[in-house]
C-alpha atoms as a PDB file:
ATOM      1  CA  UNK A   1      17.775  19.307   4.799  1.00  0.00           C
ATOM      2  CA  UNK A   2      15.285  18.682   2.081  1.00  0.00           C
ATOM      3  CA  UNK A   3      12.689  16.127   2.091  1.00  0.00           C
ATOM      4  CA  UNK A   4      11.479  14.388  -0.958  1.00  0.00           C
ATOM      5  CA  UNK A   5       7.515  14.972  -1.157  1.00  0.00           C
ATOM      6  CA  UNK A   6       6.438  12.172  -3.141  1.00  0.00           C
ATOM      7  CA  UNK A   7       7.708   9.260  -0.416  1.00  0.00           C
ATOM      8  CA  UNK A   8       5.993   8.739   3.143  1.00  0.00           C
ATOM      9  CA  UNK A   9       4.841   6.626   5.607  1.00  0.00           C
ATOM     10  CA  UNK A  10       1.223   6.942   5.120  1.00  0.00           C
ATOM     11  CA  UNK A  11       1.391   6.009   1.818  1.00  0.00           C
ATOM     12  CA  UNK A  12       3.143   2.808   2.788  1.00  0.00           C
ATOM     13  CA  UNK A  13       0.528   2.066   5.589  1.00  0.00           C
ATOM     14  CA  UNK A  14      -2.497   2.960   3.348  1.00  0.00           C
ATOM     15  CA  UNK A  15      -1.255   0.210   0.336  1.00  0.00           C
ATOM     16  CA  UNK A  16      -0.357  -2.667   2.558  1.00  0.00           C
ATOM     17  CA  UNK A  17      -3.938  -2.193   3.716  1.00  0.00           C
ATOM     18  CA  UNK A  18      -5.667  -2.258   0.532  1.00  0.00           C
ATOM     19  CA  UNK A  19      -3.090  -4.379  -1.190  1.00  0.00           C
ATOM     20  CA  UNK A  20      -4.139  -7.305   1.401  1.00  0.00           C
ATOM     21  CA  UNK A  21      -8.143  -6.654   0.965  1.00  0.00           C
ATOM     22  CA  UNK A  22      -7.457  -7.138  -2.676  1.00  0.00           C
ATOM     23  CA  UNK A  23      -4.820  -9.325  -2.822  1.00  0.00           C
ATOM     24  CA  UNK A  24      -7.139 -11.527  -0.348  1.00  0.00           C
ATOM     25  CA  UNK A  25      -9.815 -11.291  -2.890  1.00  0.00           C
ATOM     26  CA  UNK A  26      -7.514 -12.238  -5.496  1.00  0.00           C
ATOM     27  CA  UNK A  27      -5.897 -14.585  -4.442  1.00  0.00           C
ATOM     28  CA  UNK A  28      -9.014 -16.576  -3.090  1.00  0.00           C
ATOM     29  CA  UNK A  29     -10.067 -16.444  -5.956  1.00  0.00           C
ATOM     30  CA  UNK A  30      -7.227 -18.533  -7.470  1.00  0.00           C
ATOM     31  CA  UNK A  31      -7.509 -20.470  -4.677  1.00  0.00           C
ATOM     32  CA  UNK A  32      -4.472 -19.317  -2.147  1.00  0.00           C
ATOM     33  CA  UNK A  33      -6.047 -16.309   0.006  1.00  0.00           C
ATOM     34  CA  UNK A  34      -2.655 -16.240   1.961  1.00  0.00           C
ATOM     35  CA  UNK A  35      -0.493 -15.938  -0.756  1.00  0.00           C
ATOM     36  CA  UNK A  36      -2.524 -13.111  -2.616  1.00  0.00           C
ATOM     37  CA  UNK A  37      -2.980 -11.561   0.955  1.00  0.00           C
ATOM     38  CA  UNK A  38       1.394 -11.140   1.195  1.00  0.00           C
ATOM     39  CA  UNK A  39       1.788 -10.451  -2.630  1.00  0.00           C
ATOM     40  CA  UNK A  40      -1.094  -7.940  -2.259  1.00  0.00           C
ATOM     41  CA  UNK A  41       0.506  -6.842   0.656  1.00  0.00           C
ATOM     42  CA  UNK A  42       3.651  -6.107  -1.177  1.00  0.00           C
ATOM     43  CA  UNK A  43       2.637  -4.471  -4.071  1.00  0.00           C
ATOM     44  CA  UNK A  44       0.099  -2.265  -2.761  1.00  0.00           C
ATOM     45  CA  UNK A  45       2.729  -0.955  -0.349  1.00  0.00           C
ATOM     46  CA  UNK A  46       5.141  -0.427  -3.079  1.00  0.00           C
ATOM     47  CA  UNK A  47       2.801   1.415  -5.099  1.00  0.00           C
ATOM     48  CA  UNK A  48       1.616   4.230  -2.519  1.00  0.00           C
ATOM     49  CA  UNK A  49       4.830   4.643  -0.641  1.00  0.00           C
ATOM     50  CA  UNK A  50       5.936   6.897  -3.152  1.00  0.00           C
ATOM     51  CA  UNK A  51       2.431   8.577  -3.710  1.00  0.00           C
ATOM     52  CA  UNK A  52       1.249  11.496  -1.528  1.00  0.00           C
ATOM     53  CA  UNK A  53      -2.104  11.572   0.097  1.00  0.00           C
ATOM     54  CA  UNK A  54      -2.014  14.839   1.304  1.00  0.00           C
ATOM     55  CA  UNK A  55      -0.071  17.627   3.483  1.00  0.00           C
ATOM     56  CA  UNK A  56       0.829  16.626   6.639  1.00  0.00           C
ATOM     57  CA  UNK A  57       0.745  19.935   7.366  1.00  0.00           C
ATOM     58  CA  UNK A  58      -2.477  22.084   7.474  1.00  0.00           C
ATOM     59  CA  UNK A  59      -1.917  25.446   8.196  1.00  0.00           C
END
């Protein structure tokens, strides 16, 4: 079974976290925090799911 290296769940976790914290920022500053906070949300988790931080794996 192969896995494909360049999609995980830290990735995922890591850009809904700073997707919100900038989306927040964002989106305050159009005046709708919530709103930027869930399209934040979205993007940023889109954008590192398929990025790797690292090796999961230290040996």
């Amino acid at each position: 079974m192969s896995r494909t290296p360049h999609r995980n769940g830290r990735g995922l976790f890591l850009g809904a976290v700073l997707g919100a914290v900038v989306g927040y920022f964002a989106g305050r500053a159009l005046g709708n925090p919530a709103m930027g906070i869930v399209l934040g949300l979205l993007a940023g988790a889109a954008l590192l799911y398929r990025v790797n931080p690292g090796r999961r794996d230290r040996r």
